[in-house]
Protein backbone atom coordinates (compact mmCIF):
# COMPACT_ATOMS: atom_id res chain seq x y z
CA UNK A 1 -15.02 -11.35 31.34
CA UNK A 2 -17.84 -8.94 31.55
CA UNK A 3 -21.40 -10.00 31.64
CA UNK A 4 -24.53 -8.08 31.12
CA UNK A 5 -27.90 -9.26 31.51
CA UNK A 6 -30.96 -6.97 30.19
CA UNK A 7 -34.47 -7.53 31.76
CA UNK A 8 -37.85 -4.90 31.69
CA UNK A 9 -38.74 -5.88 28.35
CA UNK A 10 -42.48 -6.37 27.37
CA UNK A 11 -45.60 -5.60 25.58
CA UNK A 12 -46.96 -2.37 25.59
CA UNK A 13 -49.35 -0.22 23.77
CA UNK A 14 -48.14 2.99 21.48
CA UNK A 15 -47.78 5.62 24.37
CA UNK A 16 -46.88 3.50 27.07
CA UNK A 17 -43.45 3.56 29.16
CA UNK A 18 -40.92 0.31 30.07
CA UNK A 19 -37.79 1.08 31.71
CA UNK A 20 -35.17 -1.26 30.79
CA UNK A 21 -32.02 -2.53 32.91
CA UNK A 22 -28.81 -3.90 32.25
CA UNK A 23 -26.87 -5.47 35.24
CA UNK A 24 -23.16 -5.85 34.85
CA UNK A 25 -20.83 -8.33 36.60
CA UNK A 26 -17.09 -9.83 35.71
CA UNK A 27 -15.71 -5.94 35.96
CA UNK A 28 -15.55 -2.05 36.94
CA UNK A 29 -18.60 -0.97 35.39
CA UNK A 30 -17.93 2.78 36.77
CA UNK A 31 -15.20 2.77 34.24
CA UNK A 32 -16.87 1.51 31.31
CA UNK A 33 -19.09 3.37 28.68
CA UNK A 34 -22.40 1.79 28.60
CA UNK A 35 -24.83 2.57 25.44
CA UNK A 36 -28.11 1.25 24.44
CA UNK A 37 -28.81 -0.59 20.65
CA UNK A 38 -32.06 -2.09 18.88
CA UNK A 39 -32.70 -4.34 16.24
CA UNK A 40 -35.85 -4.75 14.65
CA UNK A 41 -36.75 -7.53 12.30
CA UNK A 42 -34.93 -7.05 9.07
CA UNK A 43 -33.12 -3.83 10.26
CA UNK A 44 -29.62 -3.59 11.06
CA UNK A 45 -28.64 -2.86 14.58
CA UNK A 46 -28.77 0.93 15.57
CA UNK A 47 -27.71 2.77 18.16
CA UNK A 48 -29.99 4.15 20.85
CA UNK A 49 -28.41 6.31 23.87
CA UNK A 50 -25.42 6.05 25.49
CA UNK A 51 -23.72 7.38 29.09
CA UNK A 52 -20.30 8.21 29.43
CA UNK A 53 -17.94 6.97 32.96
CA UNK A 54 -16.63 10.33 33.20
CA UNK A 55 -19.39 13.01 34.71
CA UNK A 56 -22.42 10.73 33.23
CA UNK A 57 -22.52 12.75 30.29
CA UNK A 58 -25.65 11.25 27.69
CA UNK A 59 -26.03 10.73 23.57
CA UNK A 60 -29.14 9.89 22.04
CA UNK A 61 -30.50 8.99 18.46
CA UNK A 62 -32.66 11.73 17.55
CA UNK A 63 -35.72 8.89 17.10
CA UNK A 64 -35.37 8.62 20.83
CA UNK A 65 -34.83 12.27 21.76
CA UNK A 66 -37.07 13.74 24.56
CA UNK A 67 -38.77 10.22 24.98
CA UNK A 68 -35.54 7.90 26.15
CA UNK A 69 -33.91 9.10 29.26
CA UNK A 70 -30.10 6.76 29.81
CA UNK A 71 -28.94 6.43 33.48
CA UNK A 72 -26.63 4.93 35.38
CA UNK A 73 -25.54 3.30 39.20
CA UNK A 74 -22.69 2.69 39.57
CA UNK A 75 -23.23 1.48 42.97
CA UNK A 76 -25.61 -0.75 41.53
CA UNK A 77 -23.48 -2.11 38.43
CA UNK A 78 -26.66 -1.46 36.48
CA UNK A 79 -27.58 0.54 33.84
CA UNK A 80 -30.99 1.80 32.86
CA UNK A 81 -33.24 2.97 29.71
CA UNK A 82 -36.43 4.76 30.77
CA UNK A 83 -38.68 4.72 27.20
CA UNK A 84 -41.43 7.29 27.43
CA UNK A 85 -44.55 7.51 24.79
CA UNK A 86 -43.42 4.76 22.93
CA UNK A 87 -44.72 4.22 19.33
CA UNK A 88 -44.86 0.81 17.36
CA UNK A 89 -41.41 2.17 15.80
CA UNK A 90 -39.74 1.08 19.20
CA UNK A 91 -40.46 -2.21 18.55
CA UNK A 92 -37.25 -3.72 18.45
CA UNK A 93 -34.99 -5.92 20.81
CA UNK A 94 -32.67 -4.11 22.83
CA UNK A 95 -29.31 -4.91 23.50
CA UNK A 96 -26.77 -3.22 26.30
CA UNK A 97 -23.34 -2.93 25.50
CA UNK A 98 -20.08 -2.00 27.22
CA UNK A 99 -17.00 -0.35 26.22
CA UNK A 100 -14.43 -0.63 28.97
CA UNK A 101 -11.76 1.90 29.53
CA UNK A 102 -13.57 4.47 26.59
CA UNK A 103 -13.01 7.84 27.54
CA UNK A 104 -15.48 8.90 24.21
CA UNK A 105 -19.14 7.87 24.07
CA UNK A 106 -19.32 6.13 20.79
CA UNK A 107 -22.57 5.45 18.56
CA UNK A 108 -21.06 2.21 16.85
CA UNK A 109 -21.55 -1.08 17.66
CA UNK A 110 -18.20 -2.20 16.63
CA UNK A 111 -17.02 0.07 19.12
CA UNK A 112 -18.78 -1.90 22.00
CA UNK A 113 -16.62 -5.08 23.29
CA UNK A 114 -19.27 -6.49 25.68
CA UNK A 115 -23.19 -7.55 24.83
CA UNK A 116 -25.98 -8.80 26.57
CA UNK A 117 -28.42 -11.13 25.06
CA UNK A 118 -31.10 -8.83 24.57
CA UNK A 119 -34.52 -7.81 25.96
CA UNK A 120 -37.51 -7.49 23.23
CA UNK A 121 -39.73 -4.34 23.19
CA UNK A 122 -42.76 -5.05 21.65
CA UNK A 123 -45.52 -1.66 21.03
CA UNK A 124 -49.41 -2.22 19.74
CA UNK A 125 -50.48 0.36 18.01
């Protein structure tokens, strides 16, 4: 069973950075896809950036483009989300998810099989 744990959540004001992290334990988390999601309050869940197992090849919601940077160590079992010039817009909490074995990089949730508990992002305008 595959656990994930988020932390590097906070408060922040609109412009400010957080980098996020995701550690992973109960598998091989160099061969699992690993994405980012958000929910805010009364939103459905949406997809935020993702890294693949093979080459570390990256997908990102255009909202995120340019700001959000995804990475990965493997060595580490821990996955990252370094948010840039954040706006009130992030505000949202942030889920990691894993897809084990996923050669793709998917953008849907139902395509994840593992979840941490989530990490809130809060921005002030």
């Amino acid at each position: 069973q595959v656990q994930l744990i988020e932390s590097g959540g906070g408060l922040v004001q609109a412009g400010g950075s957080l980098r996020l992290s995701c550690a992973a334990s109960g598998g091989t988390f160099s061969s699992y896809t690993m994405a980012w999601f958000r929910q805010a309050p009364g939103k459905a869940r949406e997809f935020v950036a993702s890294i693949g197992w093979i080459g570390g090849r990256t997908v990102y919601a255009e909202s995120v483009k340019g700001r959000f940077t995804v990475s990965r160590d493997n060595a580490k079992n821990t996955l990252y989300l370094q948010m840039n010039s954040l706006t009130p817009e992030d505000t949202a909490v942030h889920y990691c998810a894993a897809a084990p074995g996923r050669a793709t990089i998917p953008q849907q949730s139902r395509e994840y099989e593992y979840w941490g508990q989530g990490t809130q992002v809060t921005v002030s305008s």
